[in-house]
Protein backbone atom coordinates (compact mmCIF):
# COMPACT_ATOMS: atom_id res chain seq x y z
CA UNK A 1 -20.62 -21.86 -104.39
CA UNK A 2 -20.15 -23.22 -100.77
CA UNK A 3 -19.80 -20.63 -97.79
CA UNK A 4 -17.37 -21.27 -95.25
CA UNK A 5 -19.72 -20.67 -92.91
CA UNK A 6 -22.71 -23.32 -94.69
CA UNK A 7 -23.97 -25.55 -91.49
CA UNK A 8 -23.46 -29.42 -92.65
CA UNK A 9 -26.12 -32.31 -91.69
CA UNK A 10 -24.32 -35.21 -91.13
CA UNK A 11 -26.84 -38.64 -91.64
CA UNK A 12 -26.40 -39.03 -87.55
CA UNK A 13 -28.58 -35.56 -87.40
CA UNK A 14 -26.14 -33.85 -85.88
CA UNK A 15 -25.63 -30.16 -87.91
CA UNK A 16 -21.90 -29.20 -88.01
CA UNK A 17 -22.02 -25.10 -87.94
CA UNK A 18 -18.68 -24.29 -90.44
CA UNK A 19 -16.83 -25.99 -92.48
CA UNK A 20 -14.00 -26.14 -89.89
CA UNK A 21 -12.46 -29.35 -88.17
CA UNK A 22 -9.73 -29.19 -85.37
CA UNK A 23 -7.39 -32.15 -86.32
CA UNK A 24 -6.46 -34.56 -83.67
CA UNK A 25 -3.35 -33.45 -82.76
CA UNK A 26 -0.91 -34.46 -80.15
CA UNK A 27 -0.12 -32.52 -77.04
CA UNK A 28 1.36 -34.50 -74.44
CA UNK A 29 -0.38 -32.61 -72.09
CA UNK A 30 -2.64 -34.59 -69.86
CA UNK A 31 -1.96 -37.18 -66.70
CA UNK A 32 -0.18 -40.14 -67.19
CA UNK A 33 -3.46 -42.20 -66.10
CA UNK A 34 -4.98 -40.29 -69.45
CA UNK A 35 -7.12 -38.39 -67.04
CA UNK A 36 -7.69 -34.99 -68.77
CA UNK A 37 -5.36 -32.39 -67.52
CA UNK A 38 -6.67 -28.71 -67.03
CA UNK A 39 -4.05 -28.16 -69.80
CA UNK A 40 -5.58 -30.15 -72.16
CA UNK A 41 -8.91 -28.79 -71.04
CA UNK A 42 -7.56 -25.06 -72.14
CA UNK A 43 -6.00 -26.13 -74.77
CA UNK A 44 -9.19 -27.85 -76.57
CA UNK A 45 -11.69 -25.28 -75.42
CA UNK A 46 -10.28 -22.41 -76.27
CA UNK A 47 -10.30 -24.09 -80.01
CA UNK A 48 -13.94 -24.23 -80.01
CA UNK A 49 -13.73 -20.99 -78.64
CA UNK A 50 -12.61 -19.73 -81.45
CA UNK A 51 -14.27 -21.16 -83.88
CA UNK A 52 -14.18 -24.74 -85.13
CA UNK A 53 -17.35 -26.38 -86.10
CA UNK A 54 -15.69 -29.55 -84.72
CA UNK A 55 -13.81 -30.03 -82.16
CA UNK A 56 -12.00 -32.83 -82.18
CA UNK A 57 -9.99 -34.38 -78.78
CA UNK A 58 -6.48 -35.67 -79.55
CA UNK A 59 -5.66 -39.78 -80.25
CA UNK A 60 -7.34 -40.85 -77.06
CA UNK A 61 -6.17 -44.75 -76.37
CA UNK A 62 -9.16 -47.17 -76.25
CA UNK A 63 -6.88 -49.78 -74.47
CA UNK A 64 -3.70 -49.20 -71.90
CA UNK A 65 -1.34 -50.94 -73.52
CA UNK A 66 -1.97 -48.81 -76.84
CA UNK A 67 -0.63 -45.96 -75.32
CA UNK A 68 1.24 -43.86 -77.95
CA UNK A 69 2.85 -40.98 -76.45
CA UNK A 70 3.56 -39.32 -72.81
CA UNK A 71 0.90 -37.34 -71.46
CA UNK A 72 -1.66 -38.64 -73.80
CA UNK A 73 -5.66 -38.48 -73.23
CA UNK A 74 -7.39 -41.93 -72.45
CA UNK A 75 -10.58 -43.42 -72.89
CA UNK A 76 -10.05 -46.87 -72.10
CA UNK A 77 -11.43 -46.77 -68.37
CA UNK A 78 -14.35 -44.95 -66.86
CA UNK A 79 -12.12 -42.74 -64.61
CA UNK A 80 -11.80 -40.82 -67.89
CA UNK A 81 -15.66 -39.72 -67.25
CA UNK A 82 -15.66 -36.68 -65.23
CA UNK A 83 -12.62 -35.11 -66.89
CA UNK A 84 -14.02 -36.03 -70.64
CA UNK A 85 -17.74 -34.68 -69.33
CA UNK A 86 -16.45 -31.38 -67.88
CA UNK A 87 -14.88 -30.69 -71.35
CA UNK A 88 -17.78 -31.89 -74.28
CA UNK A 89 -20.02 -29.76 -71.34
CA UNK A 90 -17.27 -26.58 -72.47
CA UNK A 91 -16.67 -27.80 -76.09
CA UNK A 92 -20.74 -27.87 -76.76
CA UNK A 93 -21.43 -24.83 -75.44
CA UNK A 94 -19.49 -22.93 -78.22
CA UNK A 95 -22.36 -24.36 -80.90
CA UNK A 96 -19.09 -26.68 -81.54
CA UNK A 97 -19.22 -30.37 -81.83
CA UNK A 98 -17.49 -32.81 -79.48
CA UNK A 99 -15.94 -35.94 -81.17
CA UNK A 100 -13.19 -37.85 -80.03
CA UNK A 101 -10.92 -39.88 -81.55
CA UNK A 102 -9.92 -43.47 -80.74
CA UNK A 103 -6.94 -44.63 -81.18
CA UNK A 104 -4.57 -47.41 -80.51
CA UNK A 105 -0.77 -46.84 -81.39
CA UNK A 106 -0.19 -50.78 -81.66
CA UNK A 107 3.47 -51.63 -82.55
CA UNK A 108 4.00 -47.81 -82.00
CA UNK A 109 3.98 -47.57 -78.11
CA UNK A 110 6.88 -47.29 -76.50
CA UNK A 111 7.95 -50.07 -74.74
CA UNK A 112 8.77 -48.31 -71.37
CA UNK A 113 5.92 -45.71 -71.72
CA UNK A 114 3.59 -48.90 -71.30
CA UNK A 115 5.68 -51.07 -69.33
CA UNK A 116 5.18 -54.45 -71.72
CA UNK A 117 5.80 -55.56 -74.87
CA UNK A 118 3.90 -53.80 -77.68
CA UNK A 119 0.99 -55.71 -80.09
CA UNK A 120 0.52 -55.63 -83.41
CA UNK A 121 -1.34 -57.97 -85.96
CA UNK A 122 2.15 -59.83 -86.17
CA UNK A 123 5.29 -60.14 -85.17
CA UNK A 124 7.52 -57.11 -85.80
CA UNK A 125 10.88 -57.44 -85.32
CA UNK A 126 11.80 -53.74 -85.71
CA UNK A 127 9.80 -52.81 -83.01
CA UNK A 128 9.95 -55.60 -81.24
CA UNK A 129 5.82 -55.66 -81.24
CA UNK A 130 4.30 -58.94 -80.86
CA UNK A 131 1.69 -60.89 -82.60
CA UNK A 132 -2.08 -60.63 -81.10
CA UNK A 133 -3.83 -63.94 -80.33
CA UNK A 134 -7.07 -64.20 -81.94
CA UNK A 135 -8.81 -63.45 -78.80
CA UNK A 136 -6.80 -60.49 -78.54
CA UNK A 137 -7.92 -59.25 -81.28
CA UNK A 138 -11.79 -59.71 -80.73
CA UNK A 139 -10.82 -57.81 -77.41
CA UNK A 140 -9.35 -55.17 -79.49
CA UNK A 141 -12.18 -54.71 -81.16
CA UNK A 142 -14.90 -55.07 -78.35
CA UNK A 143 -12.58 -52.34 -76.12
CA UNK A 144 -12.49 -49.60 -79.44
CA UNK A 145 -17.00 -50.27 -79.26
CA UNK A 146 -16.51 -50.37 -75.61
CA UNK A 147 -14.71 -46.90 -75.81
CA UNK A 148 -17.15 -45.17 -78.02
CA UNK A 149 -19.60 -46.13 -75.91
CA UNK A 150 -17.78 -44.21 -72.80
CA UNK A 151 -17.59 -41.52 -75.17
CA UNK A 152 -21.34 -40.96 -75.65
CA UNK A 153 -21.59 -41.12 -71.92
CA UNK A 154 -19.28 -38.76 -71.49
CA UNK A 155 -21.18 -35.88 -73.65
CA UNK A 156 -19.35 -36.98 -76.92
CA UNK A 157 -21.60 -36.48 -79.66
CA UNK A 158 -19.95 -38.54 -82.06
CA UNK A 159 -16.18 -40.74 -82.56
CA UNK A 160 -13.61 -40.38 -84.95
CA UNK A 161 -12.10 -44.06 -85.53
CA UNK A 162 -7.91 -44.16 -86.25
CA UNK A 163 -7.43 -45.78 -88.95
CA UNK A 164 -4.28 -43.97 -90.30
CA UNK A 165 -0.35 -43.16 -90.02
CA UNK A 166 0.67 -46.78 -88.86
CA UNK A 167 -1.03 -47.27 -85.74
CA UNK A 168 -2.66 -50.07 -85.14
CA UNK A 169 -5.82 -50.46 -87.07
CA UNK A 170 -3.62 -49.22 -90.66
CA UNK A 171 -1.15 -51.79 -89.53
CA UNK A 172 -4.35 -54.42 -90.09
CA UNK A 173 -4.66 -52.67 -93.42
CA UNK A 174 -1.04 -53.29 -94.10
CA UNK A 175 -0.27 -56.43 -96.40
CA UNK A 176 3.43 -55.62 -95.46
CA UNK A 177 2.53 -55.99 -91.42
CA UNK A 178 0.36 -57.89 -91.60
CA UNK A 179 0.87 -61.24 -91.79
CA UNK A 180 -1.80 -63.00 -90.43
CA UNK A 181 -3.57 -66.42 -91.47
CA UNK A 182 -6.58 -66.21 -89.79
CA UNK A 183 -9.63 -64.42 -90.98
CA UNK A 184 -8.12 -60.80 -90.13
CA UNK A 185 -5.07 -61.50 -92.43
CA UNK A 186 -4.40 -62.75 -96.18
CA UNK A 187 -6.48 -60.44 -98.77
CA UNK A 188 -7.60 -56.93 -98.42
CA UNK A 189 -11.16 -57.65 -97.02
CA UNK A 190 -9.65 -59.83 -94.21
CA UNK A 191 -7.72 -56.97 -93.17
CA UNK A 192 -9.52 -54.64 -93.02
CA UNK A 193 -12.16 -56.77 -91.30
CA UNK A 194 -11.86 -54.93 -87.95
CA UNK A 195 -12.36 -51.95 -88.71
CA UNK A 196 -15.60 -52.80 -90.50
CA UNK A 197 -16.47 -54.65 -87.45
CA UNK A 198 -15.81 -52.08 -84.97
CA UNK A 199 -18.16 -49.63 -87.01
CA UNK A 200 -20.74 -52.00 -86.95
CA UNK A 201 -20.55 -52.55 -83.48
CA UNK A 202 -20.44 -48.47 -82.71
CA UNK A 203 -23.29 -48.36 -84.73
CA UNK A 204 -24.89 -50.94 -82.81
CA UNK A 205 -24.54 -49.48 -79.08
CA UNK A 206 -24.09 -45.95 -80.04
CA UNK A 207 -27.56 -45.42 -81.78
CA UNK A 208 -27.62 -43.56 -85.14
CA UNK A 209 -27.89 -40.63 -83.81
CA UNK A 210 -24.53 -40.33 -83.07
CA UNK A 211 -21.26 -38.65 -85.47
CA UNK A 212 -18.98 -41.77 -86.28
CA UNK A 213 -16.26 -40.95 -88.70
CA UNK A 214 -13.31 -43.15 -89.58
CA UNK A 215 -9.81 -41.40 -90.39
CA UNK A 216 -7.37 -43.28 -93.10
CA UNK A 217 -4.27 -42.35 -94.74
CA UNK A 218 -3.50 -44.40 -98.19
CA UNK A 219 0.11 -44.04 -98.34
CA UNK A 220 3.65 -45.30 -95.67
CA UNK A 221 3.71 -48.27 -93.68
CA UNK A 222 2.89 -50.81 -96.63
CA UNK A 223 -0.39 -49.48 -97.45
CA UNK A 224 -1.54 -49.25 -101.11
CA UNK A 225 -3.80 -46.60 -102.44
CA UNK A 226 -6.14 -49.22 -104.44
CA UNK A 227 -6.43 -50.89 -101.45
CA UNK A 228 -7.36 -47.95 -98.94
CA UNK A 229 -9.62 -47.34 -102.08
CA UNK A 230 -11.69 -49.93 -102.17
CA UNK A 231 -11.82 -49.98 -98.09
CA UNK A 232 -13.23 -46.31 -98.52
CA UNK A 233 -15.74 -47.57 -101.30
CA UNK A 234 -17.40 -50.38 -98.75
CA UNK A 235 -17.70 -48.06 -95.88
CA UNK A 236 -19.49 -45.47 -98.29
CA UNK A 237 -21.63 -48.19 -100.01
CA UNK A 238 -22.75 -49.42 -95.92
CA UNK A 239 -23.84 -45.92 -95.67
CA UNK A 240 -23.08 -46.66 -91.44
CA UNK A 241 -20.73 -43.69 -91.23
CA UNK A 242 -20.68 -39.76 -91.17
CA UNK A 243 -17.92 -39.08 -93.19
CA UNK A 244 -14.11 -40.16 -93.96
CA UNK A 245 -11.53 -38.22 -93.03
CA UNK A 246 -8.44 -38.88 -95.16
CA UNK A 247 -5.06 -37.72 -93.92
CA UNK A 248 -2.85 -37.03 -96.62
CA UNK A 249 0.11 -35.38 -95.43
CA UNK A 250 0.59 -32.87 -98.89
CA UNK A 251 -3.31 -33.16 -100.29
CA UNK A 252 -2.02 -31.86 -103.60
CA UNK A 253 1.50 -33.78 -103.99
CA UNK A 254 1.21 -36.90 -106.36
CA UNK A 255 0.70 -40.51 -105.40
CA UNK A 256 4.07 -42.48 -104.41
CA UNK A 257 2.97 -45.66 -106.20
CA UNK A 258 3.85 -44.70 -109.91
CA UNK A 259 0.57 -47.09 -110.96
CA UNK A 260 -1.32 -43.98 -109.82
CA UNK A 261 0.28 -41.01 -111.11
CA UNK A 262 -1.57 -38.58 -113.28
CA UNK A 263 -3.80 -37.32 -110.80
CA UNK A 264 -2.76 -35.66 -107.60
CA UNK A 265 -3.74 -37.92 -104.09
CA UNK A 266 -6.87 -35.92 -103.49
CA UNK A 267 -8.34 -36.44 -107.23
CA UNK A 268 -8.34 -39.67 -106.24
CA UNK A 269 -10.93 -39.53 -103.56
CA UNK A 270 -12.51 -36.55 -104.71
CA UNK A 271 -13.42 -38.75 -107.38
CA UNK A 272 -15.05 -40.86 -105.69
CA UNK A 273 -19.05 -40.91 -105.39
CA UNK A 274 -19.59 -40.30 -101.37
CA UNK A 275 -23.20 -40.53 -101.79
CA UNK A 276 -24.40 -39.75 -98.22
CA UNK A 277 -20.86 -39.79 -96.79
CA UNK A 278 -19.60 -36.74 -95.65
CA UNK A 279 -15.88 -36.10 -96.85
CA UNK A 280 -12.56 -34.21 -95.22
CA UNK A 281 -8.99 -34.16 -95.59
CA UNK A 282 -5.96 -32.87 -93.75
CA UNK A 283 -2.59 -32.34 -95.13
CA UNK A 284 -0.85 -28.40 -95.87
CA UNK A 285 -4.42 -26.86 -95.26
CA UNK A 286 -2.35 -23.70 -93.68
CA UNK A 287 -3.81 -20.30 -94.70
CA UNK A 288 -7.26 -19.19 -96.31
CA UNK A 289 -6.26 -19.55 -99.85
CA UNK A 290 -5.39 -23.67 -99.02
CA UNK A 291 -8.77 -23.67 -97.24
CA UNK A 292 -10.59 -22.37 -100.46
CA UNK A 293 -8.69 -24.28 -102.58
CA UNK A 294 -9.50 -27.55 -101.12
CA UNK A 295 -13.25 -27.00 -100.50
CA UNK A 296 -13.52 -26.26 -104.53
CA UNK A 297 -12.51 -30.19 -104.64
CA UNK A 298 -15.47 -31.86 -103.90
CA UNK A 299 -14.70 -31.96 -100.12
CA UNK A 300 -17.33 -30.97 -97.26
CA UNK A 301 -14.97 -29.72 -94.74
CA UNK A 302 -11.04 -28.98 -94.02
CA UNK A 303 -9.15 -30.42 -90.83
CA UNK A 304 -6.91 -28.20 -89.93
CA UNK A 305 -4.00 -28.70 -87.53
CA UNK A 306 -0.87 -26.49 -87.78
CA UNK A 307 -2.83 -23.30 -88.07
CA UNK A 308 -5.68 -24.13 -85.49
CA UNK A 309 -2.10 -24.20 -83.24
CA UNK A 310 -0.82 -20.94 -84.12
CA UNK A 311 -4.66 -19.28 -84.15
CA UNK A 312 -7.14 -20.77 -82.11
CA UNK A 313 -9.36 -18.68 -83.96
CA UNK A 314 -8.37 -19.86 -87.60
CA UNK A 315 -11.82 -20.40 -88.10
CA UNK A 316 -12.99 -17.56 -87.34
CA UNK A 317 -10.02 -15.36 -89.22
CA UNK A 318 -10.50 -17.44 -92.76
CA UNK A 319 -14.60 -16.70 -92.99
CA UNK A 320 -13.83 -13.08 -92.28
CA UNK A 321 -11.03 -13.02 -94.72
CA UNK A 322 -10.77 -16.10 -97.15
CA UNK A 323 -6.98 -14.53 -97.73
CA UNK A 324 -6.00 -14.66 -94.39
CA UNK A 325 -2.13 -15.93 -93.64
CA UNK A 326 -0.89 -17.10 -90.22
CA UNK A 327 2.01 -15.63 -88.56
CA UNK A 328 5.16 -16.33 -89.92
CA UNK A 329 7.47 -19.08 -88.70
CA UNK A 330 9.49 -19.03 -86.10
CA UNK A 331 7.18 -18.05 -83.39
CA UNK A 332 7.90 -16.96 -79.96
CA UNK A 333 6.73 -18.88 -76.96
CA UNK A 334 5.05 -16.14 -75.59
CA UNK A 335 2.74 -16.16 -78.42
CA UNK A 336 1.91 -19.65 -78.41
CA UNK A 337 0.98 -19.27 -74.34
CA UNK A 338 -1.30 -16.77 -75.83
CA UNK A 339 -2.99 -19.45 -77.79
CA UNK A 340 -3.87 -22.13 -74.90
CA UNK A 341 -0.41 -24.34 -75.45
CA UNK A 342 1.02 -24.97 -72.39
CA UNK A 343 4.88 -25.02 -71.21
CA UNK A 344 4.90 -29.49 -72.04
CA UNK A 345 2.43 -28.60 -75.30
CA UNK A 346 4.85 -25.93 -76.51
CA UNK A 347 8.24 -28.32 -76.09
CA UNK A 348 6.51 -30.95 -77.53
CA UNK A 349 6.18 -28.54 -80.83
CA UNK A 350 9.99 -27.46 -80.54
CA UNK A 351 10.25 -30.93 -82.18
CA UNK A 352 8.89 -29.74 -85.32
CA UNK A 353 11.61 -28.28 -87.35
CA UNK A 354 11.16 -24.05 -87.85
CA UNK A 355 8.10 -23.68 -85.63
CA UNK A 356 9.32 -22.15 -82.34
CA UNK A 357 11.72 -19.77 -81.71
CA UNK A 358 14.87 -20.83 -80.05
């Protein structure tokens, strides 16, 4: 039986100390320059704080045009240094890994948040997004390595590589946005080329001693399960990664693509042989009883967002009481002040439907 508490030995060395993961989750809460704000800084300590085994920074963009959202955390320059130091130096003292993820919102940044026309693998005419040269894309690729490598300088002890919800890597992995004739487009190995690349690369100037996960999601934007699939099956069989973590929205709600119905979307990686691979998912992991449920599948560790919001201490609430719920929804603002959000961080989540009081 595992313990929620069991400390996990990733291949890197590095020992995780729970089975807890803070999800990367948007805040809006930092400087425009992506400097870390003392906001953010709260915000993210006060989660390892309380508990999390990982601590994980939000989407932090690897280049300046891949800017995704206002107020959002950047690693694509070394004036990120100090701030990103001064929290891993927090984060780490809590016995709580530091990992940050890189990210690159592609076709999804807002024109006039980045002040240019957005990339993507190719055109995109709903976004307006357009196509990358080829040499924009090797520079795409060199900046994400380039970033990890600021990372580790920074204290990071490890990456998390974006590969999900439509930003720009999954739009690579997209036969549907990807259009491409050149040897990152055409059949599924092509694109999904970079991200191969960019592992290998991390790998390379990172050492092995340091956590390098890779995040996917199998399902919107074009993607195909069998596809993400067999992307998931290479990086195991490399054996140059920590662990996947797959974001599946609802990990218990059925496959869209009927070709894969009879088993639920986490049966299908749970499946899987991981071999030395470490696995996690996020999607509806909200109270102790969808914590248990999903480590009995075959997976290592939960990444939890909504409820690491509404308890920084979720952590440490489940593993003294595998039934424990979270306050109901709506909550008050006060409450969430009480939990590190700040005023931008807690207007920001008045966007989600139900979860603050009016």
């Amino acid at each position: 039986m595992k313990s929620l508490s069991d400390k996990l030995t990733f291949t890197s060395g590095h020992q995780m100390k729970n089975r807890f993961m803070l999800a990367p989750l948007t805040n809006t809460q930092s400087h425009e320059d992506g400097v870390l704000s003392d906001d953010e800084y709260h915000w993210l300590t006060k989660r390892a704080e309380g508990g999390f085994g990982i601590t994980m920074s939000c989407a932090s963009h690897v280049q300046e045009i891949g800017k995704g959202f206002p107020g959002q955390l950047g690693i694509f320059d070394d004036k990120h240094i100090d701030g990103l130091t001064k929290l891993t130096t927090e984060i780490k003292k809590h016995e709580s890994l530091a990992i940050a993820q890189l990210h690159h919102a592609g076709m999804r940044s807002p024109e006039e948040l980045i002040n240019t026309q957005p990339v993507c693998p190719s055109d995109d005419s709903n976004t307006g997004a357009r196509s990358l040269s080829f040499e924009e894309v090797i520079q795409l690729r060199d900046d994400f390595i380039a970033a990890a490598v600021r990372a580790k300088k920074s204290g990071y002890q490890g990456v998390e590589i974006h590969g999900a919800h439509g930003y720009i890597l999954s739009q690579f992995l997209s036969s549907e946005i990807n259009r491409r004739q050149d040897e990152y487009g055409g059949s599924n190995e092509n694109r999904s080329r970079i991200i191969f690349e960019i592992v290998e690369g991390i790998r390379k100037d990172c050492g092995k001693d340091f956590v390098l996960g890779v995040r996917l999601s199998p399902e919107g934007f074009g993607l195909k399960l069998g596809e993400i699939k067999e992307v998931c099956e290479e990086l195991i069989a490399l054996n140059n990664i920590d662990f996947l973590d797959m974001s599946l929205w609802d990990s218990f709600k059925d496959p869209n693509e009927e070709e894969h119905k009879g088993k639920n979307l986490l049966q299908h990686f749970t499946d899987m042989d991981f071999g030395n691979t470490m696995l996690t998912v996020a999607g509806n992991i909200r109270s102790g009883e969808s914590v248990m449920k999903i480590l009995e599948k075959d997976v290592d560790f939960v990444t939890v967002g909504r409820a690491g919001i509404l308890h920084h201490d979720f952590p440490k609430r489940v593993i003294a009481d595998e039934s424990f719920e979270p306050i109901e929804l709506p909550v008050s603002k006060e409450h969430l002040t009480q939990e590190g959000l700040s005023e931008t961080f807690i207007k920001y989540m008045q966007r989600w439907q139900g979860f603050v009081e009016e």
